[in-house]
N, C-alpha and C. Protein backbone atom coordinates (compact mmCIF):
# COMPACT_ATOMS: atom_id res chain seq x y z
N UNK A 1 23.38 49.76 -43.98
CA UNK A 1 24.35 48.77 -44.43
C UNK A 1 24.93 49.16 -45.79
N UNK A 2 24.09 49.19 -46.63
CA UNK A 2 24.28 49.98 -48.23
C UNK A 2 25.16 51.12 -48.01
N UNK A 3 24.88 51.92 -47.57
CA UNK A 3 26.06 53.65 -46.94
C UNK A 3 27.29 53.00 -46.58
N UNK A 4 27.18 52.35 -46.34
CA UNK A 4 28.52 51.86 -44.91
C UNK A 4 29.33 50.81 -45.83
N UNK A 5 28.54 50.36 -46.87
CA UNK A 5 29.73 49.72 -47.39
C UNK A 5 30.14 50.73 -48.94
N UNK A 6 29.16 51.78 -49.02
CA UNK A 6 29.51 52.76 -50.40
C UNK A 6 30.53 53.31 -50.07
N UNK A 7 30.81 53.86 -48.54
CA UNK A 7 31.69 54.57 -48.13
C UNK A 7 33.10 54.06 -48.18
N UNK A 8 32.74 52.95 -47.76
CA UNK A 8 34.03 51.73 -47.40
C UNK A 8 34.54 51.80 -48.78
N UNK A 9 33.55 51.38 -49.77
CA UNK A 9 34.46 51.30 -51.19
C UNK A 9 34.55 52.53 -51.56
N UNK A 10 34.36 53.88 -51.80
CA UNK A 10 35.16 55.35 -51.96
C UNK A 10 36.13 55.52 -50.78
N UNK A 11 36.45 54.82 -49.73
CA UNK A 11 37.75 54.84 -49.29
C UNK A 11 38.53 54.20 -49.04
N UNK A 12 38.23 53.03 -49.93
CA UNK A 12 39.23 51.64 -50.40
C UNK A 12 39.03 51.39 -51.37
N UNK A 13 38.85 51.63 -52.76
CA UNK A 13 38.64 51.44 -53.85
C UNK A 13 38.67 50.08 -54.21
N UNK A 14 39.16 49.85 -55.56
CA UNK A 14 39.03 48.74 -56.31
C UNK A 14 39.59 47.42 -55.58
N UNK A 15 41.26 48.41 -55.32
CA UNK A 15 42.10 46.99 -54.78
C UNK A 15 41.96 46.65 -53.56
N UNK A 16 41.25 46.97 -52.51
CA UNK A 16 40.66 46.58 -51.83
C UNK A 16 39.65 45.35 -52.03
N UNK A 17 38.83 45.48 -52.89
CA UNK A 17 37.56 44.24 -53.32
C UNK A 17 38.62 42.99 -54.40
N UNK A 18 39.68 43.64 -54.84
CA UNK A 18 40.25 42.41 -55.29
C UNK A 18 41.01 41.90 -54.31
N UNK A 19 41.79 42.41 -53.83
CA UNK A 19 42.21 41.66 -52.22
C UNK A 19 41.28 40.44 -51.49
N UNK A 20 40.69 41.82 -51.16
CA UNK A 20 39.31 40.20 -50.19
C UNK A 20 38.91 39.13 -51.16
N UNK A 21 38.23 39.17 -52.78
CA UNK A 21 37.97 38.51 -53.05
C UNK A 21 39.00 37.25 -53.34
N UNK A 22 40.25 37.77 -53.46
CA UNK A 22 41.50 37.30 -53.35
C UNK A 22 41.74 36.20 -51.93
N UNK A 23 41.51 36.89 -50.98
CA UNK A 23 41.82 36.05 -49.64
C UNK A 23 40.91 35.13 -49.48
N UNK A 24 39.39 35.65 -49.61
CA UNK A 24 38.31 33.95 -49.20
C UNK A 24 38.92 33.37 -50.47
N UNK A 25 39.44 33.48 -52.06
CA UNK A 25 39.21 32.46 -52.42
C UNK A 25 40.66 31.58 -52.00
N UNK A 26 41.76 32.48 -51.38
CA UNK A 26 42.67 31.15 -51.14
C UNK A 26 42.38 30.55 -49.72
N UNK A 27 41.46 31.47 -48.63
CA UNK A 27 41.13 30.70 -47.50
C UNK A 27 40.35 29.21 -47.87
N UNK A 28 39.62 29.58 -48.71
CA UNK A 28 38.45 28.21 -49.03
C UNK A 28 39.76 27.48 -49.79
N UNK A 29 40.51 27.14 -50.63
CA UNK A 29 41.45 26.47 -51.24
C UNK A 29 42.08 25.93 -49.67
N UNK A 30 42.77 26.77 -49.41
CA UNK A 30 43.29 26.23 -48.31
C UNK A 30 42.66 25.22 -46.99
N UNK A 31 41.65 25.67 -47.26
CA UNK A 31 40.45 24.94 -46.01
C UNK A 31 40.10 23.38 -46.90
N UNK A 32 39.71 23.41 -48.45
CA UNK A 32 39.63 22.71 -49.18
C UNK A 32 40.22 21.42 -48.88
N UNK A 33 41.52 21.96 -49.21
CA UNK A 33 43.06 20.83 -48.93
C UNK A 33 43.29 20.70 -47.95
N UNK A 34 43.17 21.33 -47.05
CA UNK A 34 43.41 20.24 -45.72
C UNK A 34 42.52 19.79 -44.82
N UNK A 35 41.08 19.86 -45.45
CA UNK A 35 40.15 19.05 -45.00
C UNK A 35 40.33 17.54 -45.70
N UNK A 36 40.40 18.18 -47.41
CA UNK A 36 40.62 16.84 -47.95
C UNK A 36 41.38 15.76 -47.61
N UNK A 37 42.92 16.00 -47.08
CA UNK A 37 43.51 15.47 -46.87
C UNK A 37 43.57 14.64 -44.93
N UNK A 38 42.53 15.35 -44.65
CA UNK A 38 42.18 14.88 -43.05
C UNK A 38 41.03 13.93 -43.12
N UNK A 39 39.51 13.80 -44.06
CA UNK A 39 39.50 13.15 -44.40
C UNK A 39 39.78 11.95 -45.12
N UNK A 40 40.93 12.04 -45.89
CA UNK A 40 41.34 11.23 -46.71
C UNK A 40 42.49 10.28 -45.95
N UNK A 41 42.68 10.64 -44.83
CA UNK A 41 43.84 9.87 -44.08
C UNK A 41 42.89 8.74 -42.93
């Protein structure tokens, strides 16, 4: 598992890990708000 993701990051570097960390955090925002608002109705 460790190899497989060392590799992954020497052949996706940095902006790769800011990307993803980028996407869950607007998936969870997004999931956030329109749960909130489905509860809230």
């Amino acid at each position: 598992m460790e190899k497989a993701l060392r590799a992954w990051l020497d052949s996706h570097g940095l902006w790769a890990i800011v990307f993803a960390v980028l996407g869950v955090i607007v998936t969870l925002a997004v999931v956030l708000v329109v749960g909130g608002f489905w509860l809230a109705r």
